[in-house]
Protein backbone atom coordinates (compact mmCIF):
# COMPACT_ATOMS: atom_id res chain seq x y z
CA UNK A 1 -3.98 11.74 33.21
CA UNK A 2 -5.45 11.90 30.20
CA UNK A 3 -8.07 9.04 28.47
CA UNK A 4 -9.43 8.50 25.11
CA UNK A 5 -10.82 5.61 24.06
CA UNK A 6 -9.95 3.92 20.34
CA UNK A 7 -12.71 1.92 18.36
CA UNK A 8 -11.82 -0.71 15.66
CA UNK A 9 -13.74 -1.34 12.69
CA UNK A 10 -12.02 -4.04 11.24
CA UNK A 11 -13.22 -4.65 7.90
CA UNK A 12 -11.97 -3.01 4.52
CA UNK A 13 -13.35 -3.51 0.78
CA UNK A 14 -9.51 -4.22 -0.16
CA UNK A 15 -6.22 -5.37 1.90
CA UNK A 16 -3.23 -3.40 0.87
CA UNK A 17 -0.12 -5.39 0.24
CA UNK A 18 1.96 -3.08 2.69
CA UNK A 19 -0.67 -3.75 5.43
CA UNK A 20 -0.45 -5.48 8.71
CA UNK A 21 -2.86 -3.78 10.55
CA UNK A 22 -6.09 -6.38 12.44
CA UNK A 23 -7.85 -5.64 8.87
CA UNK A 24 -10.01 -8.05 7.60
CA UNK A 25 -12.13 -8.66 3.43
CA UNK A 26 -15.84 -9.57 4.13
CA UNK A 27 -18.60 -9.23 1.37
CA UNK A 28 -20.95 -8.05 4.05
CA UNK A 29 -20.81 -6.81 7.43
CA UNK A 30 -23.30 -7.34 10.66
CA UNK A 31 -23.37 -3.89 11.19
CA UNK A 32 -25.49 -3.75 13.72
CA UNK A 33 -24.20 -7.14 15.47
CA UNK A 34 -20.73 -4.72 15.72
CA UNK A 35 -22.32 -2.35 16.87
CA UNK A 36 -24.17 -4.18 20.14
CA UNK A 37 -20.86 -6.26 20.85
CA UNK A 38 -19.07 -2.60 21.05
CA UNK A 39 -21.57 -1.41 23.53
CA UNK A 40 -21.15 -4.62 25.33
CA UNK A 41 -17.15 -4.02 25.48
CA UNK A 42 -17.65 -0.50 26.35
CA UNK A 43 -19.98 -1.37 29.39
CA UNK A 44 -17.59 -3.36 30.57
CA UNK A 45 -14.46 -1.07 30.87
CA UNK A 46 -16.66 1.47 32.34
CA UNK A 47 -17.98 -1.30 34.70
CA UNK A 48 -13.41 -2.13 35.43
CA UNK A 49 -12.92 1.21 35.71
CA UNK A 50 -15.37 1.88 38.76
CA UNK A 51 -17.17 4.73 40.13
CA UNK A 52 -13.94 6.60 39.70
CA UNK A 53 -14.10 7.08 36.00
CA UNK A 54 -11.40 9.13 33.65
CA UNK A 55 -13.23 11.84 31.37
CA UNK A 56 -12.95 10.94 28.03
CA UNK A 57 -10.59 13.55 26.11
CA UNK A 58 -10.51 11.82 22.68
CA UNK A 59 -12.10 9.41 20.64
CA UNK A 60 -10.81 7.52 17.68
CA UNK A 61 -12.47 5.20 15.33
CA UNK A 62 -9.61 3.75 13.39
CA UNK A 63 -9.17 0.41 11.36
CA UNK A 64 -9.45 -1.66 8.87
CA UNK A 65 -12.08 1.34 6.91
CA UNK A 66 -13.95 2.99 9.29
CA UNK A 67 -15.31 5.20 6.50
CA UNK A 68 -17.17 1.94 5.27
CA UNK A 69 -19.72 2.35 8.07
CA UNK A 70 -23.12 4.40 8.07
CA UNK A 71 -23.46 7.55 10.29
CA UNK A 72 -25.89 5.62 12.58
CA UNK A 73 -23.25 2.76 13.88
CA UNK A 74 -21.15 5.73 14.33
CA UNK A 75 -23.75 7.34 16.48
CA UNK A 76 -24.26 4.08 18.55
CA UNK A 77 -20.71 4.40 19.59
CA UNK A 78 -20.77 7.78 20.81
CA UNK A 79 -24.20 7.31 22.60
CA UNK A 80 -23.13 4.97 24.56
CA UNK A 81 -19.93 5.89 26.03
CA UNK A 82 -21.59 9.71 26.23
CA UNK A 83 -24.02 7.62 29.02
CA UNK A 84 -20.49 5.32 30.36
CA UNK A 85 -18.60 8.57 30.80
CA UNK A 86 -18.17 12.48 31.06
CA UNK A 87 -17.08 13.94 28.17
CA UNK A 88 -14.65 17.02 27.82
CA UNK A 89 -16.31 19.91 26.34
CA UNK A 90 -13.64 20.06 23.58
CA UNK A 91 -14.04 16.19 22.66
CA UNK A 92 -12.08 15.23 19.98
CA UNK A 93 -13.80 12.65 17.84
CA UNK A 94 -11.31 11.58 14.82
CA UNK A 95 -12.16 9.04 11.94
CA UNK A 96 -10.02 7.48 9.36
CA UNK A 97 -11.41 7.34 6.25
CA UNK A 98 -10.50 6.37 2.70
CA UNK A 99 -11.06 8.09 -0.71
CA UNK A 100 -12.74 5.06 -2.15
CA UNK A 101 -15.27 4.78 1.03
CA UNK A 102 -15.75 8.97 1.04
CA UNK A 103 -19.31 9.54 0.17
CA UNK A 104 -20.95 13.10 1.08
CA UNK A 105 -23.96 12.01 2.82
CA UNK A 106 -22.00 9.15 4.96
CA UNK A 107 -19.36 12.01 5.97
CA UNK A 108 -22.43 14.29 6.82
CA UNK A 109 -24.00 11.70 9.08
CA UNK A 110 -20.39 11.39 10.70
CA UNK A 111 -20.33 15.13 11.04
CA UNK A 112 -24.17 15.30 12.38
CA UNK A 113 -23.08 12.18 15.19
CA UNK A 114 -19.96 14.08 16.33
CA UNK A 115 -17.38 13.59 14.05
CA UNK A 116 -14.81 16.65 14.12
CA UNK A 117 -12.05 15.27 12.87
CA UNK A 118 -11.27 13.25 9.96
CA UNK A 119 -8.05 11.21 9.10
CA UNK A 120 -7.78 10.55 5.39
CA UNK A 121 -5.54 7.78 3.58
CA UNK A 122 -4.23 9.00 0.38
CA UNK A 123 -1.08 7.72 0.72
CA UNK A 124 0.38 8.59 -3.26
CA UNK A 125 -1.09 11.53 -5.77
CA UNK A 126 0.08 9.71 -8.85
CA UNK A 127 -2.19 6.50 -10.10
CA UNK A 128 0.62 4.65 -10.68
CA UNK A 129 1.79 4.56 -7.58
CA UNK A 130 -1.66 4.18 -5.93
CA UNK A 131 -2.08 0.78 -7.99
CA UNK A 132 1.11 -0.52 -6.62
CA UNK A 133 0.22 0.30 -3.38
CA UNK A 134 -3.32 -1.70 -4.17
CA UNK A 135 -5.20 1.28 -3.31
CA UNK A 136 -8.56 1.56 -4.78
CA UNK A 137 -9.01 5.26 -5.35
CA UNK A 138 -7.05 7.41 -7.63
CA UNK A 139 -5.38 10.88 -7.43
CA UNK A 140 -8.41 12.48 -8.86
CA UNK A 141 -10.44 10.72 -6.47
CA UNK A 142 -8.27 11.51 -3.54
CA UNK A 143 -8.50 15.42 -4.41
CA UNK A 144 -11.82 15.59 -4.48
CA UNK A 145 -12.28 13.31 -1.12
CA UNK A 146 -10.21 15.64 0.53
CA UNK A 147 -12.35 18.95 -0.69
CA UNK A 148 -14.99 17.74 0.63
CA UNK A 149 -13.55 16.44 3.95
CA UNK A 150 -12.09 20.06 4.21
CA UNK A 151 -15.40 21.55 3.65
CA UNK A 152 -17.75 19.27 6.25
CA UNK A 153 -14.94 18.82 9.32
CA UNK A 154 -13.14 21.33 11.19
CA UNK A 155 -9.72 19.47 10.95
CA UNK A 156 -8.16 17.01 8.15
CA UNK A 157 -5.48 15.05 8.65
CA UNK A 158 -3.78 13.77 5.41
CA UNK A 159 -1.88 10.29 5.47
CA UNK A 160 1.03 10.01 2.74
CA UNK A 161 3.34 6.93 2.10
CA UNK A 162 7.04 7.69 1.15
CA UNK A 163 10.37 6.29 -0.03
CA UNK A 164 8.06 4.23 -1.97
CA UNK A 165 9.70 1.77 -4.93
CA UNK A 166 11.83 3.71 -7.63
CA UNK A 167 10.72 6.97 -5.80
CA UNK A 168 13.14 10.24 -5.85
CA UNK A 169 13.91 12.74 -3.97
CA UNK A 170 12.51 15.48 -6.62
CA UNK A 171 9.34 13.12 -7.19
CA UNK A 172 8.74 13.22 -3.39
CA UNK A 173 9.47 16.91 -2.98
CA UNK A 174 6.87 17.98 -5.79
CA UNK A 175 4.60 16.04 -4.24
CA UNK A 176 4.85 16.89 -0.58
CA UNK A 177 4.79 20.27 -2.30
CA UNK A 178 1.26 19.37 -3.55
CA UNK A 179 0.16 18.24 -0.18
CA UNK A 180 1.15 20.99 1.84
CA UNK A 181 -0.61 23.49 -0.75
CA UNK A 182 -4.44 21.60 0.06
CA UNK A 183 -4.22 23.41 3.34
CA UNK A 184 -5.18 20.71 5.86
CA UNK A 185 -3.92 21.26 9.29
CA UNK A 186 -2.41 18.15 9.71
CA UNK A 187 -0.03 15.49 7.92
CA UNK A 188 0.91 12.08 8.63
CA UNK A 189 4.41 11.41 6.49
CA UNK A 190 4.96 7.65 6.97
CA UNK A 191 8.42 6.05 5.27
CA UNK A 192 6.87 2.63 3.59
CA UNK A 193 8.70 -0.72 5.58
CA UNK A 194 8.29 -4.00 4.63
CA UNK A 195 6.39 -5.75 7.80
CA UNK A 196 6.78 -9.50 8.18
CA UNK A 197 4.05 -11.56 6.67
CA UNK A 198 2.82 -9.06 4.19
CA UNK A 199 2.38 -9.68 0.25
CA UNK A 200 5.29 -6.67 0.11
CA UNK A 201 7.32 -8.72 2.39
CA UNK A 202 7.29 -11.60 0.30
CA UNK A 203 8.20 -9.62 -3.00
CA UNK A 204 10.72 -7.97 -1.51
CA UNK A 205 12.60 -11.79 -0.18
CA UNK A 206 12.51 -12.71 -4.11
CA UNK A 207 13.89 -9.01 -5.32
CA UNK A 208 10.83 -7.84 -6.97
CA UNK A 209 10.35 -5.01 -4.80
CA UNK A 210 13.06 -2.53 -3.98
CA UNK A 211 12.55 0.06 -1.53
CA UNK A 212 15.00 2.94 -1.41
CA UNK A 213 18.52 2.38 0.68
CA UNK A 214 19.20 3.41 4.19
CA UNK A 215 20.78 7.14 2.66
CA UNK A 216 18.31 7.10 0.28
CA UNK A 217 15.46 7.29 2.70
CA UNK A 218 17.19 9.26 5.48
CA UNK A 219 17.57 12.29 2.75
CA UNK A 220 14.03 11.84 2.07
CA UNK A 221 13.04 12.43 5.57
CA UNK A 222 15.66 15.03 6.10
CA UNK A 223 13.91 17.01 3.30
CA UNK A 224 10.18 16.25 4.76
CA UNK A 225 10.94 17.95 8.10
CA UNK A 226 12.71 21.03 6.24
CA UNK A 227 9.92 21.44 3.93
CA UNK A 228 6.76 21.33 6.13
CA UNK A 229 9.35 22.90 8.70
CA UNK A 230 9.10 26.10 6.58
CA UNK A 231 5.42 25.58 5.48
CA UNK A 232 4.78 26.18 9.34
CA UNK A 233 3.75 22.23 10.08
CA UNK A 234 6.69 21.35 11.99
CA UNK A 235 7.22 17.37 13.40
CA UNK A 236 5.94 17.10 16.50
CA UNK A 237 6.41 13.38 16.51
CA UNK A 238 8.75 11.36 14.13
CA UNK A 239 6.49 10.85 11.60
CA UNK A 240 3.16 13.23 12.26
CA UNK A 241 3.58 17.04 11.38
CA UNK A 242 0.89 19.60 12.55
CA UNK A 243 0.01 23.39 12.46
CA UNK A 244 0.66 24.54 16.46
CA UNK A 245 -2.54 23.53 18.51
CA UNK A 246 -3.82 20.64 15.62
CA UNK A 247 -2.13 17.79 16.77
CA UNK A 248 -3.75 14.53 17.02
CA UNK A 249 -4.94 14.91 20.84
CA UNK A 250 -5.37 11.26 20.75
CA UNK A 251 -2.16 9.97 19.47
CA UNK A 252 -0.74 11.87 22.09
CA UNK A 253 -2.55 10.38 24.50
CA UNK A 254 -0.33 7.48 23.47
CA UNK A 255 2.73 9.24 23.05
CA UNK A 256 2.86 10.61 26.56
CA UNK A 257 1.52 6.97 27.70
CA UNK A 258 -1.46 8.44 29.20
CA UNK A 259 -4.51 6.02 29.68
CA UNK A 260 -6.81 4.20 26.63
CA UNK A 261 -9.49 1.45 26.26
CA UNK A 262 -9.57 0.13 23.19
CA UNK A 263 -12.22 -1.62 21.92
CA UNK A 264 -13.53 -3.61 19.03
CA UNK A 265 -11.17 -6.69 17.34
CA UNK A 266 -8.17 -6.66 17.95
CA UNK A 267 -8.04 -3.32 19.66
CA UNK A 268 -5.06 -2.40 22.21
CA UNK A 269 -5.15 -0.89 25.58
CA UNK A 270 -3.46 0.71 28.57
CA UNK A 271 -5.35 1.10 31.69
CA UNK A 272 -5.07 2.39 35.11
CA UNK A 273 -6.95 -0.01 37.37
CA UNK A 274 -6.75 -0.40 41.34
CA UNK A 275 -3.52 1.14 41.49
CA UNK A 276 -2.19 -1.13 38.60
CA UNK A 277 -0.86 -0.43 34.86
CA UNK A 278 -2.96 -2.43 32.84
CA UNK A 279 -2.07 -4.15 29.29
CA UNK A 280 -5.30 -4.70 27.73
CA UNK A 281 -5.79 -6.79 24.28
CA UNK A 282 -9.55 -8.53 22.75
CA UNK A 283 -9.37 -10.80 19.94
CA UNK A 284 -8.52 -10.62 16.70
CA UNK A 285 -11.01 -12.48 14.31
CA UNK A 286 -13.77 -10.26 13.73
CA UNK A 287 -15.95 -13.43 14.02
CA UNK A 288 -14.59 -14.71 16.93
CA UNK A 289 -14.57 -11.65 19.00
CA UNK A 290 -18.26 -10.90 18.24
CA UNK A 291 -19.88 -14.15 19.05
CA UNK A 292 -17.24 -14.34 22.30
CA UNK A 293 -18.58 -10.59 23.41
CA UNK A 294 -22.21 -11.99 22.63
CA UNK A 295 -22.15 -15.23 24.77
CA UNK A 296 -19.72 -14.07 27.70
CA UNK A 297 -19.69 -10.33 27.38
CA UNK A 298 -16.09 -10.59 28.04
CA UNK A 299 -14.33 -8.13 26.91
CA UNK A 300 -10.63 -8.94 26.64
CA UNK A 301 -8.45 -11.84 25.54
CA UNK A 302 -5.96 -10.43 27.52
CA UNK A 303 -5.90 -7.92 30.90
CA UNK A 304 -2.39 -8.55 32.47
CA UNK A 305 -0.45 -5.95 34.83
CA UNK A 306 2.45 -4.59 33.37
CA UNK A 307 5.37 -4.58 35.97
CA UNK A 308 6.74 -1.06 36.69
CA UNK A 309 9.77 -1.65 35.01
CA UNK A 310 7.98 -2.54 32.02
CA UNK A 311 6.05 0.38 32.11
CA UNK A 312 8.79 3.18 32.50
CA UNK A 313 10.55 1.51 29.35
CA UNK A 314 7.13 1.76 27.21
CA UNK A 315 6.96 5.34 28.41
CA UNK A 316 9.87 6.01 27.76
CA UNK A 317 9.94 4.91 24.07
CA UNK A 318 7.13 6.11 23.40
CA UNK A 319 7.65 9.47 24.98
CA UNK A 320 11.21 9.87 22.65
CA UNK A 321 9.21 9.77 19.51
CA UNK A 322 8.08 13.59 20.65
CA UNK A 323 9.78 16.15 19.60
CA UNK A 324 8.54 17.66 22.93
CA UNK A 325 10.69 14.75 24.68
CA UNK A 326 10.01 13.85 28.01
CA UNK A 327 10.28 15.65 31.15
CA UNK A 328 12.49 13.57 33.38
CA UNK A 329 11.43 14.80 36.65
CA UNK A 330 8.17 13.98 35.92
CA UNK A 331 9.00 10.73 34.66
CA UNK A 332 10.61 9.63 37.63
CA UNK A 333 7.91 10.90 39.84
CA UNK A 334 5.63 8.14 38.15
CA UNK A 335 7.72 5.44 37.86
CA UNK A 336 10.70 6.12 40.76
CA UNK A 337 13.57 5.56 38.21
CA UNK A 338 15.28 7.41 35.83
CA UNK A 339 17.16 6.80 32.55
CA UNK A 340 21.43 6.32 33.10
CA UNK A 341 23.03 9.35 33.39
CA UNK A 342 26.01 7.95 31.96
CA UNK A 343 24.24 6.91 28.31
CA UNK A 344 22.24 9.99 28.32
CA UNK A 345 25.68 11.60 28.23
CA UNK A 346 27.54 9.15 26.14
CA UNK A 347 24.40 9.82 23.46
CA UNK A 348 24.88 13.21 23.89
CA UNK A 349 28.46 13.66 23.42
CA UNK A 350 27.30 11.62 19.80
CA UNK A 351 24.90 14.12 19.05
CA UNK A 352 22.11 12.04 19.35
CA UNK A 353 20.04 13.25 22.67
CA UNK A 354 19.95 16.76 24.26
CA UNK A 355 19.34 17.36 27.50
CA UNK A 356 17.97 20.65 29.21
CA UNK A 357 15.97 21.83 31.88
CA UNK A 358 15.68 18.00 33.01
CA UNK A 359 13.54 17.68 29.28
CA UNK A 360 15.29 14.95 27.37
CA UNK A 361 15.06 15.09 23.80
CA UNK A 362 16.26 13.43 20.40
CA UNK A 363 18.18 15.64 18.32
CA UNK A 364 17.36 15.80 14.69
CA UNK A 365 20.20 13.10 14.22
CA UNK A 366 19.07 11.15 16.81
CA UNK A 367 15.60 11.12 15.25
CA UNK A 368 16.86 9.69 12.23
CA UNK A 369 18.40 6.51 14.10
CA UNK A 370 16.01 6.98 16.68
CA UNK A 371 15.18 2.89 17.34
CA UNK A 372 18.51 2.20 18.04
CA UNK A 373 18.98 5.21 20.55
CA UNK A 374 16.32 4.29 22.38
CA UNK A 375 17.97 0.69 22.35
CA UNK A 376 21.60 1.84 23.47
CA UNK A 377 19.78 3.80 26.47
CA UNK A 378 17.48 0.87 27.62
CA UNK A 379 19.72 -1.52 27.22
């Protein structure tokens, strides 16, 4: 099974009204305090995991603004789970990174530490909208971030933000046309939702913010898969598009519910210990998390077993985002079940799931509705 291991940095220079992510506004940052109480959390999975230890596949530093740290933290990090663990020799190592953050000797020391793969947040190419989504870079900026990203790192991913307020369809098709002419191998096409507790959320309860409509939004995403379809980036999961062979190794890793430690505030795992699916979780409050690591060295808030059941219905959701779907024989292999025959059929006969070869899939309709498919075949 495949293991990568995600690392949060949890601090940004901004919080963007859309975000909910563990992402937290300090004036300054104990770098190098982070830094030990990583290595402290990453001693101790190795130590849970035993002699027996995965080989780490991927490696993700994601966030909050990861780009906000220096090239040495980063090198920390991948020292010391280079000496917890054996590395594959094609190690993916992604970073996110911002425009505003992107400086060219930070992104060097990245590159120099390991770094082969950068994600970058645009999100908009017009100002305008970049100010409304409180981003702190503009287009301008964001160009020439991502020339220079293209010119240190082997692959680029490029994050946009669509059905944004007032947006149309022929605003959002010349400027998907934009992105897919920079070249970069990947693109992550996310449709904006309000999440709960959110500055958008709260605009949008008192009607001043408007989002497209339900049609609205599905034409939108109708005409992202057709156009990066045909610019040979096809969706390989329902929101991530990729040139064949540049997917994000590590996403998949989650996708196909494979095995991760994740590590740093408020970081998320799943781990296979003693014969056990593990839910792993540490805590959120950048404060409280380091001084906790530092006096305990305990790593996690939480480490509970998830019950098989549990399990084959996270894999199982997660595995239907795919455009690859999920290979049912397999599936029940791991997990001695399998999904009703009778819904997989009724969904069919809607046009919603195909099924072939024992690989069950979501149509492009399905896709589109895909949350409450996955609901009606759970359920």
């Amino acid at each position: 099974m495949s293991f990568g291991i995600y690392v949060h940095w949890p601090f940004c220079a901004a919080k963007c009204p859309y975000c909910d992510f563990n992402s937290h506004v300090r004036s300054s940052v104990d770098e190098s305090g982070w830094a030990d109480a990583i290595e402290k959390e990453l001693d101790i999975v190795a130590a849970a995991q035993g002699a027996l230890r995965p080989i780490v596949e991927t490696i993700f530093f994601g966030g909050g603004t990861p780009s906000l740290m220096q090239g040495k933290t980063v090198a920390r990090v991948l020292e010391k789970i280079s000496r917890n663990w054996r590395l594959t020799n094609d190690l993916e190592i992604t970073l996110e990174a911002n425009p505003a953050s992107a400086d060219a000797a930070r992104f060097a020391d990245y590159r120099a530490a390991g770094v082969n793969r950068v994600s970058l947040g645009v999100q908009a190419l017009n100002d305008a909208d970049l100010k409304m989504l409180g981003r702190l870079h503009d287009a301008d900026e964001a160009r020439a971030a991502l020339a220079m990203a293209m010119g240190l790192f082997e692959r680029v991913s490029l994050d946009l933000i669509y059905a944004r307020p007032g947006q149309t369809p022929a605003q959002w098709r010349e400027e998907l046309q934009q992105a897919l002419g920079f070249g970069t191998d990947h693109l992550s096409l996310y449709q904006l939702t309000i999440e709960p507790q959110t500055p958008f959320a709260l605009l949008h309860k008192t009607g001043k913010l408007q989002i497209p409509g339900d049609d609205l939004a599905a034409d939108l995403y109708e005409m992202t898969q057709e156009m990066t379809q045909a610019a040979g980036l096809p969706a390989y999961e329902i929101s991530n598009h990729a040139r064949p062979g540049s997917q994000s190794r590590h996403n998949l890793i989650y996708w196909r519910y494979g095995d991760y430690a994740g590590v740093g505030p408020g970081a998320h795992g799943r781990l296979s210990w003693m014969g056990k699916r593990m839910a792993t979780a540490t805590i959120r409050q950048p404060e409280r998390w380091q001084d906790e690591v530092r006096k305990t060295g305990r790593a996690f808030a939480d480490f509970l077993e998830v019950p098989d059941g549990d399990a084959a219905r996270e894999h199982l959701l997660m595995n239907l985002r795919l455009s690859e779907g999920i290979d049912l024989a397999a599936y029940e292999m791991r997990w001695a079940v399998r999904p009703d025959a009778a819904k997989i059929a009724t969904l069919s006969e809607q046009g919603l799931l195909s099924l072939q070869n024992d690989v069950l899939r979501a149509t492009p309709a399905g896709r589109l509705v895909l949350n409450a498919v996955i609901a009606a075949l759970l359920n």
